[in-house]
N, C-alpha and C. Protein backbone atom coordinates (compact mmCIF):
# COMPACT_ATOMS: atom_id res chain seq x y z
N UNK A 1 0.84 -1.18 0.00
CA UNK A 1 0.00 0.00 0.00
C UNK A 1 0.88 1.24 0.00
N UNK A 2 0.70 2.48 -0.63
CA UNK A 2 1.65 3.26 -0.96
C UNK A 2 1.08 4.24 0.10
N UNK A 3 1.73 4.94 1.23
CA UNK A 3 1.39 5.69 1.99
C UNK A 3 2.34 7.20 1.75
N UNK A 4 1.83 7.98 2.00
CA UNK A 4 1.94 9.65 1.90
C UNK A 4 2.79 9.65 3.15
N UNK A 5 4.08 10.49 2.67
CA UNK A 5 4.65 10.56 4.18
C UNK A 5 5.64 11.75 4.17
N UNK A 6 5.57 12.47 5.06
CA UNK A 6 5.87 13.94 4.90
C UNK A 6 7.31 13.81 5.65
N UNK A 7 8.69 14.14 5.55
CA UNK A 7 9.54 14.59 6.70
C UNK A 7 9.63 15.74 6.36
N UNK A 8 9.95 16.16 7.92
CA UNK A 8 10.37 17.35 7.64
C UNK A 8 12.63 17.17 8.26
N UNK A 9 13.22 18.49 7.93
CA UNK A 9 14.33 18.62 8.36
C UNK A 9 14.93 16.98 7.24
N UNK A 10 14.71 16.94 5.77
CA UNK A 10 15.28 16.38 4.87
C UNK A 10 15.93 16.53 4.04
N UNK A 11 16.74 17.58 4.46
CA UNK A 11 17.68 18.47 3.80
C UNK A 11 19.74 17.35 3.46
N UNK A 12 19.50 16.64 4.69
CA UNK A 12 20.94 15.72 5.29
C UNK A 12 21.09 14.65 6.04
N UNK A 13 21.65 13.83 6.38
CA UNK A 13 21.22 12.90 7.50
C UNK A 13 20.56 12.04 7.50
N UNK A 14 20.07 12.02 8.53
CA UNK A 14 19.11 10.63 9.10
C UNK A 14 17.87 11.08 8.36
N UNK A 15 17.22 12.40 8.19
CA UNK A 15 16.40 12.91 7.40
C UNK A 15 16.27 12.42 6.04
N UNK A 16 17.83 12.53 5.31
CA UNK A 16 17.90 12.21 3.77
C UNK A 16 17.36 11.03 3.73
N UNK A 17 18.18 10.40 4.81
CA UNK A 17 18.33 8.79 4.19
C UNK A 17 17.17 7.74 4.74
N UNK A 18 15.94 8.51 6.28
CA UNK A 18 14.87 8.38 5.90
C UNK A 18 14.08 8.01 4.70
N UNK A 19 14.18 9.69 4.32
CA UNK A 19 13.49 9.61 2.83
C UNK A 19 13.38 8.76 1.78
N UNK A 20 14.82 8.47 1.40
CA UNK A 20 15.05 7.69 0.76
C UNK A 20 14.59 6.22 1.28
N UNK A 21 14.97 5.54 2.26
CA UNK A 21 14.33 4.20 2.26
C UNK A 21 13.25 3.90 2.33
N UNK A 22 12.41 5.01 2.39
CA UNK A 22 10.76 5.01 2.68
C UNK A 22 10.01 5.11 1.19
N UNK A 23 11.09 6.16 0.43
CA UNK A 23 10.28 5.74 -1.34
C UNK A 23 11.07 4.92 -1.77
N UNK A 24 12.24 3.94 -1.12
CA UNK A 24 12.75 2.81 -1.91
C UNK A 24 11.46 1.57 -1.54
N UNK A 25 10.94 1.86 -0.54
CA UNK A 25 10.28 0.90 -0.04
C UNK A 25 8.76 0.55 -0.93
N UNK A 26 8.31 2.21 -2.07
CA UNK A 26 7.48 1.73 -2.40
C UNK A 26 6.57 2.92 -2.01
N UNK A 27 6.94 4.15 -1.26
CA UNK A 27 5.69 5.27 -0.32
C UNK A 27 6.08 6.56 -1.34
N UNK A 28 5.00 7.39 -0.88
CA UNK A 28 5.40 8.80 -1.62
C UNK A 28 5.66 9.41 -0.60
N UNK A 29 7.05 9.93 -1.00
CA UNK A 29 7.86 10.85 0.35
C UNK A 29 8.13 12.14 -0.25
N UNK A 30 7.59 13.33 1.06
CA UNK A 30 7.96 14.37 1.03
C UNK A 30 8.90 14.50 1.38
N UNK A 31 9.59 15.20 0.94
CA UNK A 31 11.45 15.38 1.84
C UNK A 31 11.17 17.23 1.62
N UNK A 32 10.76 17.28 2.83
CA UNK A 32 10.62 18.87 3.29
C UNK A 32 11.83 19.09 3.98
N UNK A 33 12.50 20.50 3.38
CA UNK A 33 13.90 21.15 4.11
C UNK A 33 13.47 23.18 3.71
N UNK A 34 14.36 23.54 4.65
CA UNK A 34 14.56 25.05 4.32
C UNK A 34 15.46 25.76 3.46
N UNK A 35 15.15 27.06 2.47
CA UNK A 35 15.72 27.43 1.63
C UNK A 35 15.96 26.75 0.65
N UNK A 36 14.71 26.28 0.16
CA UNK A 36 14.83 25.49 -1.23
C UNK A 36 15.89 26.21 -2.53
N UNK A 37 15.69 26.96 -2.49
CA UNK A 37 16.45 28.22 -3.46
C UNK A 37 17.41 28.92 -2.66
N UNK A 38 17.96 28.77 -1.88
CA UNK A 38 19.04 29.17 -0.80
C UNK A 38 20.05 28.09 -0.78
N UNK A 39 20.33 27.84 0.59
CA UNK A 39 21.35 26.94 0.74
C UNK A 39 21.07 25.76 0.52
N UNK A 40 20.19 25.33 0.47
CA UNK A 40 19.60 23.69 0.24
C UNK A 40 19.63 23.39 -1.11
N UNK A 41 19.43 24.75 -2.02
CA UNK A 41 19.14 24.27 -3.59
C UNK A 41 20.05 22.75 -3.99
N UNK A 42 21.34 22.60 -4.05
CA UNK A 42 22.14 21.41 -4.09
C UNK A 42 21.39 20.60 -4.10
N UNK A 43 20.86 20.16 -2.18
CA UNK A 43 19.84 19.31 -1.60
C UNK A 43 19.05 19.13 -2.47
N UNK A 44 18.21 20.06 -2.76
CA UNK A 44 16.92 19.85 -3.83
C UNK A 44 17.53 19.11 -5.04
N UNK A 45 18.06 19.49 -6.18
CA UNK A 45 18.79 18.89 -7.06
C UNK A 45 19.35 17.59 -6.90
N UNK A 46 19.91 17.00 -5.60
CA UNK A 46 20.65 15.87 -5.64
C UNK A 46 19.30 14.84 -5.22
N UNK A 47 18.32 15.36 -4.37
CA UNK A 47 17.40 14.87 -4.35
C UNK A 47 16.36 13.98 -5.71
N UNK A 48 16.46 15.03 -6.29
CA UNK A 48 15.41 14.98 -7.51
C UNK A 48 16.54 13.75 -8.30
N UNK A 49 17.51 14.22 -8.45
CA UNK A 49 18.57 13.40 -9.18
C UNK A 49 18.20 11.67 -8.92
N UNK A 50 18.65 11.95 -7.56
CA UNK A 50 18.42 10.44 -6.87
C UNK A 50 17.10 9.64 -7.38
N UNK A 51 15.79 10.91 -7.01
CA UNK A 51 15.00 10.33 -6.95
C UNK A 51 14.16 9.22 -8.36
N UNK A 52 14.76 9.98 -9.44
CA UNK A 52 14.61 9.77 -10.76
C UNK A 52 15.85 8.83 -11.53
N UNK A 53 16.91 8.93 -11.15
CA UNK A 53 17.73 7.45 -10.74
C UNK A 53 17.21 6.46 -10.41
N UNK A 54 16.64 6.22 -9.46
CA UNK A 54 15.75 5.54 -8.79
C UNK A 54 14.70 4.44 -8.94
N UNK A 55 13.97 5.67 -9.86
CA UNK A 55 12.44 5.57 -9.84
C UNK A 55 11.06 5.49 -9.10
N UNK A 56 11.63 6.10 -8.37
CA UNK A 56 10.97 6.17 -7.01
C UNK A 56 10.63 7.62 -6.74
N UNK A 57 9.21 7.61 -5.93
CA UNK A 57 8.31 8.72 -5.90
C UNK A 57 8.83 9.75 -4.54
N UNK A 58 10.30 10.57 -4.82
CA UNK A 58 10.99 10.92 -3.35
C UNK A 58 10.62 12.47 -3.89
N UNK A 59 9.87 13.55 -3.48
CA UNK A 59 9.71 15.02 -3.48
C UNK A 59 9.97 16.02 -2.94
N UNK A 60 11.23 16.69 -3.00
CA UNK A 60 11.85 17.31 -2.59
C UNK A 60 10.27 19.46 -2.33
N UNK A 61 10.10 19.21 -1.15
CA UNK A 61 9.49 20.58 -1.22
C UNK A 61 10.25 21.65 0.01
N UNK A 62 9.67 22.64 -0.31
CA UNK A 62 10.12 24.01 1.10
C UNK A 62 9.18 23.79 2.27
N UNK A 63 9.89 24.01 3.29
CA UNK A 63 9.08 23.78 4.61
C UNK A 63 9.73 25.38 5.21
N UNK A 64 9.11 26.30 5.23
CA UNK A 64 9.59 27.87 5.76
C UNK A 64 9.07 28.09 6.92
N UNK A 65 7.76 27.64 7.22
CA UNK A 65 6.99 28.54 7.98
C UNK A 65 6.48 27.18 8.83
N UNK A 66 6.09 27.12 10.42
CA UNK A 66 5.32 26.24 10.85
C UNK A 66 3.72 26.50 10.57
N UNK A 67 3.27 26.09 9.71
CA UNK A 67 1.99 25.75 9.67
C UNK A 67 1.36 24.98 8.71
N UNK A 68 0.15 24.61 8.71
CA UNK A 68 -0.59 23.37 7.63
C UNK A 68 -0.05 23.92 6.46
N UNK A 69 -0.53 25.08 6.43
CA UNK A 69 -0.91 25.14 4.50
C UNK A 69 0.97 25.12 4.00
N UNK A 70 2.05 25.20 5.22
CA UNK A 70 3.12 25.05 4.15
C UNK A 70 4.17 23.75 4.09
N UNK A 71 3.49 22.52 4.72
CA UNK A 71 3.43 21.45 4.71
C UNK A 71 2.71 20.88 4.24
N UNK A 72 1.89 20.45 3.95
CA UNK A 72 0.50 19.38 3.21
C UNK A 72 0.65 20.12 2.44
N UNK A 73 1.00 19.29 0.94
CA UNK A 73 0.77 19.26 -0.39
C UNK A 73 -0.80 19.42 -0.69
N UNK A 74 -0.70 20.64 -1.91
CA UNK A 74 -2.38 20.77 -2.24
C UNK A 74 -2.68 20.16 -3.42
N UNK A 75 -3.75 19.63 -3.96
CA UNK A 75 -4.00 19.44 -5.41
C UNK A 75 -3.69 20.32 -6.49
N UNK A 76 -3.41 21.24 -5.85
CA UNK A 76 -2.83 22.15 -7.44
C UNK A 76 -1.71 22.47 -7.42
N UNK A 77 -0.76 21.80 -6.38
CA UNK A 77 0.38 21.93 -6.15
C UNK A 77 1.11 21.22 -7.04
N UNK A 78 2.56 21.76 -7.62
CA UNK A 78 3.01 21.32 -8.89
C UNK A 78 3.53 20.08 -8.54
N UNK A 79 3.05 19.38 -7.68
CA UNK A 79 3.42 17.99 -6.86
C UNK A 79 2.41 16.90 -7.76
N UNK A 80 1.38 17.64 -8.64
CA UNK A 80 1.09 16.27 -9.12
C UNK A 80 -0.25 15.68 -8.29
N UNK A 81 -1.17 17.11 -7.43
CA UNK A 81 -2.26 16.37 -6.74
C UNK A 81 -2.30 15.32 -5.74
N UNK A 82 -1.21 15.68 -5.04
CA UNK A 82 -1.56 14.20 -3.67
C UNK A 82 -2.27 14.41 -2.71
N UNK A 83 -2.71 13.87 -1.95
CA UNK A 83 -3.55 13.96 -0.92
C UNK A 83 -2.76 14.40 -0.01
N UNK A 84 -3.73 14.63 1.30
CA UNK A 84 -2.49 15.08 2.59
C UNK A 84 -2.16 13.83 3.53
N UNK A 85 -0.56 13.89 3.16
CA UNK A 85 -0.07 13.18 4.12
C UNK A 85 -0.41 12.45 5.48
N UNK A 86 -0.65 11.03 4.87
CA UNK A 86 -0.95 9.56 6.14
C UNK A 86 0.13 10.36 7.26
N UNK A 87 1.46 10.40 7.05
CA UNK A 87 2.17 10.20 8.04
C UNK A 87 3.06 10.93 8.13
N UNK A 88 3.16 11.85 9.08
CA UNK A 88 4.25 12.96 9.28
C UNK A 88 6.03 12.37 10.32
N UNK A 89 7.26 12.39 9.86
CA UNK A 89 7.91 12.18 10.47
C UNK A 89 8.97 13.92 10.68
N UNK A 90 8.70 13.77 11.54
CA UNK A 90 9.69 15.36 12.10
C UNK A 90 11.11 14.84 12.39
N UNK A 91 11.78 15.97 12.11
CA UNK A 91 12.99 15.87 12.85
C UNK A 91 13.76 17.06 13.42
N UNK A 92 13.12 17.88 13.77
CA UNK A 92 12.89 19.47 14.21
C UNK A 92 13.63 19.09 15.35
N UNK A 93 15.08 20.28 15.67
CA UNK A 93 16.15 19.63 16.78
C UNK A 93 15.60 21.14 17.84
């Protein structure tokens, strides 16, 4: 069953590599980090890289602000319409 699963702080780390084994496994993973277009851009890029290497459903988005609307993916979000996230994993230090 393919479950929706949001991290946040997936910029490096235990975060990245979360991500990654969770859409190797078969899930659609958000890999939420800060400064998508800042310092993370790399992140974003090596992400997407990977993820399409892969073939696997891994989505690199911006997480700026604490609240719903900038976490949960919307249907008109250039994400491709997913629902909101089964399962949130944080890693907020």
């Amino acid at each position: 069953m393919n479950t929706i699963i949001l991290i946040t702080g997936a910029s490096s780390g235990l975060g990245a590599l979360t991500a990654r084994a969770l859409a190797r496994a078969g899930h659609t993973v958000y890999a939420s980090m800060r400064e998508t277009a800042g310092h993370n851009a790399p992140q974003v890029k090596e992400t997407e890289r990977y993820a399409a290497e892969q073939g696997i459903d891994l989505r690199p988005i911006a997480f700026e602000r604490p609240s719903s609307s900038s976490i949960v993916p919307r249907k008109s979000s250039k994400h491709g319409g997913a629902a909101s996230p089964s399962t949130l994993l944080t890693r907020a230090c």
